[in-house]
C-alpha atoms as a PDB file:
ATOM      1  CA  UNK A   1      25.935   4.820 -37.191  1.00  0.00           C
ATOM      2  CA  UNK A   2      26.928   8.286 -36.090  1.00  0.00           C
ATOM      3  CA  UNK A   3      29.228  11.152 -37.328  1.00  0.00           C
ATOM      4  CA  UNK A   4      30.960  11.277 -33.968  1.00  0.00           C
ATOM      5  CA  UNK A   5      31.151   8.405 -31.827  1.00  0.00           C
ATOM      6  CA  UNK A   6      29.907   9.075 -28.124  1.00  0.00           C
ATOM      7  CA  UNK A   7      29.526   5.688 -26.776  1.00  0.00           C
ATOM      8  CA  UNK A   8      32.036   2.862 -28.127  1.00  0.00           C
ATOM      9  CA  UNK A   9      30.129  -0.305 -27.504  1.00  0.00           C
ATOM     10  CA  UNK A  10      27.256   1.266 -29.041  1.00  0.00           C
ATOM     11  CA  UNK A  11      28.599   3.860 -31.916  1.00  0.00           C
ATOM     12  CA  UNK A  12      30.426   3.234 -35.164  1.00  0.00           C
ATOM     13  CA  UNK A  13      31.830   5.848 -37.954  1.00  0.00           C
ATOM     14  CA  UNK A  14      30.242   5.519 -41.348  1.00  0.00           C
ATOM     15  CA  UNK A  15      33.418   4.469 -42.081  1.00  0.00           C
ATOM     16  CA  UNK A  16      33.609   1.860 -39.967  1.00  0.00           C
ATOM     17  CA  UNK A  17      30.127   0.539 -40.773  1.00  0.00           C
ATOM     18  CA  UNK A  18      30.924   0.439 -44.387  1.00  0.00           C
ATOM     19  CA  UNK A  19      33.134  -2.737 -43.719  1.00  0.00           C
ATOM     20  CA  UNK A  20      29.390  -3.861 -42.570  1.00  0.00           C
ATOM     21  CA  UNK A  21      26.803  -2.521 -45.355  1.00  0.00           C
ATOM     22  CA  UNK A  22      28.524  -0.363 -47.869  1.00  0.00           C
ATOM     23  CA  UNK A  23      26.350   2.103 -48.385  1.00  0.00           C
ATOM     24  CA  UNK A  24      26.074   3.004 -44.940  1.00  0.00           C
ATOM     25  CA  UNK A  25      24.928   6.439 -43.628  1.00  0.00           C
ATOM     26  CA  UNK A  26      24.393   8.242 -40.141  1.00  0.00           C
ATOM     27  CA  UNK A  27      21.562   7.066 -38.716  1.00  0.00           C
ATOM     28  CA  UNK A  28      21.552   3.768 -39.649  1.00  0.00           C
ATOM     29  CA  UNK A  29      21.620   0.890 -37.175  1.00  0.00           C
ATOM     30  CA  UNK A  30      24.124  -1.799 -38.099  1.00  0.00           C
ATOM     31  CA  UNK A  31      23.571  -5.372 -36.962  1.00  0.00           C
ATOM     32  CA  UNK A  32      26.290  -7.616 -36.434  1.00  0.00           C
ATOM     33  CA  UNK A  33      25.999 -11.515 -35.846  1.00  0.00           C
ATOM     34  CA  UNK A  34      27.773 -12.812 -32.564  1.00  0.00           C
ATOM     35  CA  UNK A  35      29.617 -16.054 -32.496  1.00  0.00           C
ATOM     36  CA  UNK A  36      28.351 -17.402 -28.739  1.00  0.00           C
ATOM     37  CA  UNK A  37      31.626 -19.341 -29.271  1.00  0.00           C
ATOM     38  CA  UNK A  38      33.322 -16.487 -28.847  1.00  0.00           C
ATOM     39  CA  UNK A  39      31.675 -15.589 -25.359  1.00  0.00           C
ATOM     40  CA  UNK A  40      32.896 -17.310 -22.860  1.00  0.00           C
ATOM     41  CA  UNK A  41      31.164 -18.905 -20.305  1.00  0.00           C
ATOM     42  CA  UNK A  42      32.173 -16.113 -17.258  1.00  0.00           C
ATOM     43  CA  UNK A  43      30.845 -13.304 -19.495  1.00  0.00           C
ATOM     44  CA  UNK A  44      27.381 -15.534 -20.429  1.00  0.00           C
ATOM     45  CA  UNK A  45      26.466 -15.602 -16.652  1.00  0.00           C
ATOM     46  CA  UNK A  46      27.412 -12.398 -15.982  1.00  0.00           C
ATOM     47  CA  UNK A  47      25.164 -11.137 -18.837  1.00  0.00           C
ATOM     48  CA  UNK A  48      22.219 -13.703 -17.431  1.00  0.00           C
ATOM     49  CA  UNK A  49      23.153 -12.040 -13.978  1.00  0.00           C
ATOM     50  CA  UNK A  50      22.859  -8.467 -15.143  1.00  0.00           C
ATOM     51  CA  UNK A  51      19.648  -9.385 -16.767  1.00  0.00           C
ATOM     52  CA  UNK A  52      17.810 -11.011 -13.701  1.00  0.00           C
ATOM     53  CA  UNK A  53      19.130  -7.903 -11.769  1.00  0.00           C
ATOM     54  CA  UNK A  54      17.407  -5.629 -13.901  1.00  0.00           C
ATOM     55  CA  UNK A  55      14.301  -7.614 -13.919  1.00  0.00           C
ATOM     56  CA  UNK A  56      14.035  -7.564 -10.121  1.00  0.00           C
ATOM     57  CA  UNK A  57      14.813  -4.022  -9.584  1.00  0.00           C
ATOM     58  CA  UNK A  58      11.711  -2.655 -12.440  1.00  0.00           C
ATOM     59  CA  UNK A  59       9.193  -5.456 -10.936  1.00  0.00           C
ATOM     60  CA  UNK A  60      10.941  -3.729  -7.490  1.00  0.00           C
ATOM     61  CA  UNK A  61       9.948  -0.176  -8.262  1.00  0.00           C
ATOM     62  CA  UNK A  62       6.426  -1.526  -9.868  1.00  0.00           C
ATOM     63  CA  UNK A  63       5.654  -2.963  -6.068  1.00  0.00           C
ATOM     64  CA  UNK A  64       6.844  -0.066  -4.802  1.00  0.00           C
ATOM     65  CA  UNK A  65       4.641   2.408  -7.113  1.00  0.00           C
ATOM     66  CA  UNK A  66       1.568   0.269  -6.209  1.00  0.00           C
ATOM     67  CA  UNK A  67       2.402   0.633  -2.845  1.00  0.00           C
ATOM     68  CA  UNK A  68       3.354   4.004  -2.752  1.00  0.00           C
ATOM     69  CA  UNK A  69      -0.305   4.527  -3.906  1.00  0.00           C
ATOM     70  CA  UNK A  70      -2.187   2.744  -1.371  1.00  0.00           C
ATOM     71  CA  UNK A  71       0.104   4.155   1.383  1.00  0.00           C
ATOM     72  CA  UNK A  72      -2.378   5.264   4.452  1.00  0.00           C
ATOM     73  CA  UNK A  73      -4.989   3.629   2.805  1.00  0.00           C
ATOM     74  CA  UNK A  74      -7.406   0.256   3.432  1.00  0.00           C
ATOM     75  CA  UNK A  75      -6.586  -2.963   1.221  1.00  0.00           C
ATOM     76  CA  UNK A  76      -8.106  -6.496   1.757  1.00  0.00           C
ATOM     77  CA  UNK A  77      -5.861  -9.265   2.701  1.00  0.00           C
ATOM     78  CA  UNK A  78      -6.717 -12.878   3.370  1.00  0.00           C
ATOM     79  CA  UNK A  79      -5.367 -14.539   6.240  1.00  0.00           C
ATOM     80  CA  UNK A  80      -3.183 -17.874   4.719  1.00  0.00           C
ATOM     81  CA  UNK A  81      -1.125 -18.541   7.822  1.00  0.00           C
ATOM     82  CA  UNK A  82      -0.139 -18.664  11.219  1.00  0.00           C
ATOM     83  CA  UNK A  83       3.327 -18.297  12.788  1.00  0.00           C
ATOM     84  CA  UNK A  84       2.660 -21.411  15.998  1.00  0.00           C
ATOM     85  CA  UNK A  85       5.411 -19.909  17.870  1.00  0.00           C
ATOM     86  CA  UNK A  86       5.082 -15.915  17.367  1.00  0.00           C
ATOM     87  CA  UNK A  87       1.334 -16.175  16.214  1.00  0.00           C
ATOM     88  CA  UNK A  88       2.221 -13.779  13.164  1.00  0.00           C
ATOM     89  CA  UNK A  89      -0.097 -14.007  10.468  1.00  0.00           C
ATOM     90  CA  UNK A  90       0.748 -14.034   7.060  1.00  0.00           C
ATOM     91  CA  UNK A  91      -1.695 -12.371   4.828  1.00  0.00           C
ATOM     92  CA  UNK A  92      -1.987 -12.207   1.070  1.00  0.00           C
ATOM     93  CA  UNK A  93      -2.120  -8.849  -0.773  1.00  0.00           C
ATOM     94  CA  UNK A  94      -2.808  -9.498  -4.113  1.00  0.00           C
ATOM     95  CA  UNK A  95      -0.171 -11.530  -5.391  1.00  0.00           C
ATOM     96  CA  UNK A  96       2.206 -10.089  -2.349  1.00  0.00           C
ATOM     97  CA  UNK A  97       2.491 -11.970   0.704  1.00  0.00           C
ATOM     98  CA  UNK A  98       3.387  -9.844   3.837  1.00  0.00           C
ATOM     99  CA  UNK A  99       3.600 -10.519   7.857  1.00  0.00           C
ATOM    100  CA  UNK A 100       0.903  -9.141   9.907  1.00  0.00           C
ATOM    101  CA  UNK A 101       2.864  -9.341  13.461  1.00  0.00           C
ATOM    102  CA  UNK A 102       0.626 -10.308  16.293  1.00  0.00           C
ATOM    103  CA  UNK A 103       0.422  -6.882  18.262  1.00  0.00           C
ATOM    104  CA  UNK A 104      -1.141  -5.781  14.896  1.00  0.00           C
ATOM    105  CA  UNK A 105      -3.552  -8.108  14.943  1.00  0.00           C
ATOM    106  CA  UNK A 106      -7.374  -7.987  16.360  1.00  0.00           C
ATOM    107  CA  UNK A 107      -8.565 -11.093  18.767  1.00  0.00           C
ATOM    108  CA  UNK A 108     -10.721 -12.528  16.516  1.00  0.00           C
ATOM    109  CA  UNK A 109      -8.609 -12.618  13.428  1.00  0.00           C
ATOM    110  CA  UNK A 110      -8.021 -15.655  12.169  1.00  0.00           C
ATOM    111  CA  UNK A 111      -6.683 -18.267   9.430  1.00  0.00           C
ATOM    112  CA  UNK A 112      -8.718 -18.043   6.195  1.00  0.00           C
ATOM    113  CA  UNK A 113     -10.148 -15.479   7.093  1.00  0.00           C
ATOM    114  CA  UNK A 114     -10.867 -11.927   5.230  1.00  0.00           C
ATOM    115  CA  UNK A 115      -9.691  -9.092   6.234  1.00  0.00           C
ATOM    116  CA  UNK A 116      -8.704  -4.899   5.634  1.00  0.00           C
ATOM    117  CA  UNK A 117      -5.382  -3.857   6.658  1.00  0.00           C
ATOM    118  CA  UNK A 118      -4.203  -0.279   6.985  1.00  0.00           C
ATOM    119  CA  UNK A 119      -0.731  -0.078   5.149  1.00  0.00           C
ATOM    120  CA  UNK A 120       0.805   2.075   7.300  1.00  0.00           C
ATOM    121  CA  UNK A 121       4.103   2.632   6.259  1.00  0.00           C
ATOM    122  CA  UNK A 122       6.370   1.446   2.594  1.00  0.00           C
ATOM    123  CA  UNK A 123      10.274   0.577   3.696  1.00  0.00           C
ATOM    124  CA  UNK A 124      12.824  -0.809   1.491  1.00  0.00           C
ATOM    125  CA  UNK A 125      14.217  -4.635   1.880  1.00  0.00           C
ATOM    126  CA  UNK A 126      17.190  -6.977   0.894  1.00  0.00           C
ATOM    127  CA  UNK A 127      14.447  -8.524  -1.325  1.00  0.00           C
ATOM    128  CA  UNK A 128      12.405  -5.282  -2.332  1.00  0.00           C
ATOM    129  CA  UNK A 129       9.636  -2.870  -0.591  1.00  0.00           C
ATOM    130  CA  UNK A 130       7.697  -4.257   2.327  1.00  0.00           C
ATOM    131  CA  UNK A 131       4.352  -2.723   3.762  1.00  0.00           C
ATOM    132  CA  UNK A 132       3.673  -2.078   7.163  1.00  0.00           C
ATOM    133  CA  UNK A 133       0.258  -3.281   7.716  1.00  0.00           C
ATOM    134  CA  UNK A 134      -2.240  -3.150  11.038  1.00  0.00           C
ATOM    135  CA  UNK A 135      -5.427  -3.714  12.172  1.00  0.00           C
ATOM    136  CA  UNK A 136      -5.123  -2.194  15.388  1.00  0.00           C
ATOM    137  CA  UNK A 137      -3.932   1.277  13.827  1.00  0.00           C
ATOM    138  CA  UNK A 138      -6.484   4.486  14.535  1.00  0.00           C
ATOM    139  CA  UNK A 139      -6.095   5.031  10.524  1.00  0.00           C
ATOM    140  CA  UNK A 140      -8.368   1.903   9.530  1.00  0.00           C
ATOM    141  CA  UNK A 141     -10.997   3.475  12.111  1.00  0.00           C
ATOM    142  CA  UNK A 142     -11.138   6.282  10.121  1.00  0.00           C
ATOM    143  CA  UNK A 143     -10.422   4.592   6.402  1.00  0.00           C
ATOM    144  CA  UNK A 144     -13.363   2.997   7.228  1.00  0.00           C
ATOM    145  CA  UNK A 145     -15.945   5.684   8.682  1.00  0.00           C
ATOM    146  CA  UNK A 146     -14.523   7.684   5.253  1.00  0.00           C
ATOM    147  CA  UNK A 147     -15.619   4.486   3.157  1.00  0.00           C
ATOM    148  CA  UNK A 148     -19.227   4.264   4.757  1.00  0.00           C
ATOM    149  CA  UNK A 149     -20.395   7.818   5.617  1.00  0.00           C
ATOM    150  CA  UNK A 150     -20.551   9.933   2.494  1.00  0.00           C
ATOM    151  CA  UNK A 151     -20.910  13.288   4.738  1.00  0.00           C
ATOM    152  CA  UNK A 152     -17.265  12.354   5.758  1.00  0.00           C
ATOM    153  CA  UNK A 153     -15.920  11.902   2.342  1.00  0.00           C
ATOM    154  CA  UNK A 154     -17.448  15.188   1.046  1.00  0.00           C
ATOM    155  CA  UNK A 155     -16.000  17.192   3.619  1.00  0.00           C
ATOM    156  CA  UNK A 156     -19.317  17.759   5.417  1.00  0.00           C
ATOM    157  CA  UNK A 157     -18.570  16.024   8.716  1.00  0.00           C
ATOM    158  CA  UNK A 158     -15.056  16.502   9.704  1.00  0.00           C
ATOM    159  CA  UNK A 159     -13.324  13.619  12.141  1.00  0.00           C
ATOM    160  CA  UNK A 160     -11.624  15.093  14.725  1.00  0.00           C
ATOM    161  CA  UNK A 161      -9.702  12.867  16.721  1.00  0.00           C
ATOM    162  CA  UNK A 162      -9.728   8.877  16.581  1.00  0.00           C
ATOM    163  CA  UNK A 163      -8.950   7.328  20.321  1.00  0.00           C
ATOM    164  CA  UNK A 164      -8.103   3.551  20.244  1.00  0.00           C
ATOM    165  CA  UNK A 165      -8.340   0.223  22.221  1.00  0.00           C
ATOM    166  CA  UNK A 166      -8.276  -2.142  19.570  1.00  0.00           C
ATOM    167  CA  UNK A 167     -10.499  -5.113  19.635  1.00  0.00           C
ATOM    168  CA  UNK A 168     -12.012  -3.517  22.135  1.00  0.00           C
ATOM    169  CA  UNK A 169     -13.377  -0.042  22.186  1.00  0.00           C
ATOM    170  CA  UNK A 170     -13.059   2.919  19.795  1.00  0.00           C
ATOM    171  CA  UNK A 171     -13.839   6.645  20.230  1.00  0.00           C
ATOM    172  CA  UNK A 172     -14.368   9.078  17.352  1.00  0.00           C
ATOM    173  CA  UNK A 173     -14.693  12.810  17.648  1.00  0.00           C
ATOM    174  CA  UNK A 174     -16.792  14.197  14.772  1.00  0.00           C
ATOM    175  CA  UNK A 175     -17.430  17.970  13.600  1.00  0.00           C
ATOM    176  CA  UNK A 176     -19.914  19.339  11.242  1.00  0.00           C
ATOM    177  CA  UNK A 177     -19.422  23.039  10.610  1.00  0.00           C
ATOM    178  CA  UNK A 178     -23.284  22.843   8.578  1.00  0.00           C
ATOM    179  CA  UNK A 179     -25.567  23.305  11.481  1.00  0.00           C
ATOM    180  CA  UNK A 180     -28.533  21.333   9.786  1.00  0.00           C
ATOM    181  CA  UNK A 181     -26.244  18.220   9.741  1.00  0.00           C
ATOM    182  CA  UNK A 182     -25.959  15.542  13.100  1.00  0.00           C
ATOM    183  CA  UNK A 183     -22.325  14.716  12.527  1.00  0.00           C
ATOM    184  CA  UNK A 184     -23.001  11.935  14.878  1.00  0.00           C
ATOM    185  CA  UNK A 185     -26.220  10.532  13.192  1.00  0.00           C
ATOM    186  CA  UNK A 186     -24.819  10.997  10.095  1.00  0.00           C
ATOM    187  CA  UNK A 187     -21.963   8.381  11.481  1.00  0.00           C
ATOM    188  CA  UNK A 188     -24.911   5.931  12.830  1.00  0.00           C
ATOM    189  CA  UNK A 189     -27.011   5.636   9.912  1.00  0.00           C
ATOM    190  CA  UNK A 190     -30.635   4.889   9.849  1.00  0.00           C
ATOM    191  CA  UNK A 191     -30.925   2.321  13.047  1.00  0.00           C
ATOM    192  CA  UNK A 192     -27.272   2.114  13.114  1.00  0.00           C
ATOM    193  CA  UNK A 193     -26.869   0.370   9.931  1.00  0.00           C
ATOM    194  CA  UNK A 194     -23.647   2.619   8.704  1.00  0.00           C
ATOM    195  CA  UNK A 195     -22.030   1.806  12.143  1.00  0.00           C
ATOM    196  CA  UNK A 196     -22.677  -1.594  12.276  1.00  0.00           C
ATOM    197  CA  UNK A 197     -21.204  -2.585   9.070  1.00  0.00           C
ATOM    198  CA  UNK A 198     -17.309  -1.217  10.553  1.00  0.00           C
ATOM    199  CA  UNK A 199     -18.306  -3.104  14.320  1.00  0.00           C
ATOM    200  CA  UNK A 200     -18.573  -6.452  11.818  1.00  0.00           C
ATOM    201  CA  UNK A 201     -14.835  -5.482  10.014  1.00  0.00           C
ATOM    202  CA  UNK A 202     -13.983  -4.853  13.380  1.00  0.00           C
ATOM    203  CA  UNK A 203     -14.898  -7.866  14.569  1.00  0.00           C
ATOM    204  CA  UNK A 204     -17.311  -6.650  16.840  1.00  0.00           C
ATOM    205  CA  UNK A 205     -14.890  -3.907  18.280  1.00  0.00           C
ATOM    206  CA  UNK A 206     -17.178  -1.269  19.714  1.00  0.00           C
ATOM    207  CA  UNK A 207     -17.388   2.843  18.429  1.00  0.00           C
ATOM    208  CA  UNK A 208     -18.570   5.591  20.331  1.00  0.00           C
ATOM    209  CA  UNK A 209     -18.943   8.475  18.127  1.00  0.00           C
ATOM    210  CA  UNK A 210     -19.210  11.822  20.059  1.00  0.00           C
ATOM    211  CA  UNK A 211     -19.757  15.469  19.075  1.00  0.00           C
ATOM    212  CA  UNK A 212     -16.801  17.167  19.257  1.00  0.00           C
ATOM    213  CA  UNK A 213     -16.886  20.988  21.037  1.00  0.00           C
ATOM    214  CA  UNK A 214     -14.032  23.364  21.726  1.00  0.00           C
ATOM    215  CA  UNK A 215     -14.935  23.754  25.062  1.00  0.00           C
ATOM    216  CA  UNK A 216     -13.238  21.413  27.003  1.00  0.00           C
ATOM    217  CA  UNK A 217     -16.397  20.688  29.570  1.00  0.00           C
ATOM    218  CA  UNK A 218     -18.557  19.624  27.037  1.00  0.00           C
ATOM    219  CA  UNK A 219     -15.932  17.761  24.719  1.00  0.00           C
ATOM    220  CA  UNK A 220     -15.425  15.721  28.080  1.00  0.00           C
ATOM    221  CA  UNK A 221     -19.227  15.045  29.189  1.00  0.00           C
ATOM    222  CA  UNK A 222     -19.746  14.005  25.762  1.00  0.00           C
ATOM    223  CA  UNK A 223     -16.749  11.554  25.535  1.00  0.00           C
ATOM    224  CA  UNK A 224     -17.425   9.898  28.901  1.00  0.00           C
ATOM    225  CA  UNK A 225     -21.269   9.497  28.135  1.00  0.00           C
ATOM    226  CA  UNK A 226     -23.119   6.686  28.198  1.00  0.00           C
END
């Protein structure tokens, strides 16, 4: 009930709500019992229609926020199927299931099993947002050296540059501007354990971590070392 009426299918004068409750006042809120007799049966679906829409679009925008969020980022998938004629896999994000095509896929990934996939980019769909995930993207190399060397995630070694052959071989330039900290032995771990533990998400993909220098010689040498 308001004093002057804004909206028409939601407003009434006092006056008119008085035929309702009789001592009405602004501010009240007037309810008024519907005959569904009186709907008829185009203007029932459309209302069901208008309803599902709006359902879909808010649990829409809640995949979206949640995937807005983990944009760049590592999540782990599980492997629950296998395109026989493109060899696409489709993996299961939580309760999402997206298409891991097969150039984003490593060699030895397969049905059943666990896995982290970098979500590499969030695009709109017919049927709401879809994730572009990878496993052969330079961004789960470094996701994961962030996730297993604490100097990285501090900000005391600083990754440089991520080089990529995936399934295969990766190369990772590391800084440390602290000149009491190996940025490459902080990246190995005691007998290689840090390193090892990415090789086995990796399944068995090899990483050469190098120091990185500014002078071009040396940045070389120490990339094409043994």
């Amino acid at each position: 009930v308001v004093t002057e009426v804004l909206d028409p299918d939601e407003d009434m004068t006092v006056e008119q709500a008085k035929r309702f409750k009789k001592n009405a006042i602004a501010g009240d809120i007037i309810e008024i019992e519907l005959e569904t007799k009186e709907v008829s049966r185009i203007a029932a679906e459309k209302g069901k229609h208008i309803l599902r829409q709006a359902i879909r679009e808010a649990e829409h925008g809640q995949i979206k926020a949640e995937f807005e969020n983990k944009k760049q980022e590592i999540v782990t998938a599980k492997v629950t199927k296998i395109d026989p004629e493109t060899l696409d896999a489709f993996v299961e994000i939580g309760k999402l299931s997206e298409r891991l095509l097969r150039s984003e896929q490593l060699p030895t990934d397969n049905f059943g099993d666990i896995i982290k996939v970098y979500i590499a980019e969030i695009r709109e769909a017919t049927r709401g947002p879809k994730a572009t995930i990878s496993r052969t993207h330079p961004g789960l190399v470094r996701r994961l050296l962030e996730s297993e060397v604490p100097e990285i995630y501090d900000g005391t070694v600083e990754i440089m540059s991520v080089s990529r052959e995936a399934g295969s071989r990766s190369k990772i330039a590391v800084h440390s501007a602290d000149e009491n900290i190996d940025p490459v032995g902080a990246c190995i771990g005691q007998r290689g354990a840090r390193v090892n533990r990415i090789v086995d998400q990796l399944g068995g993909e090899k990483l050469d971590i190098v120091r990185y220098s500014e002078d071009p010689a040396q940045y070389v040498a120490a990339a094409l070392a043994p």
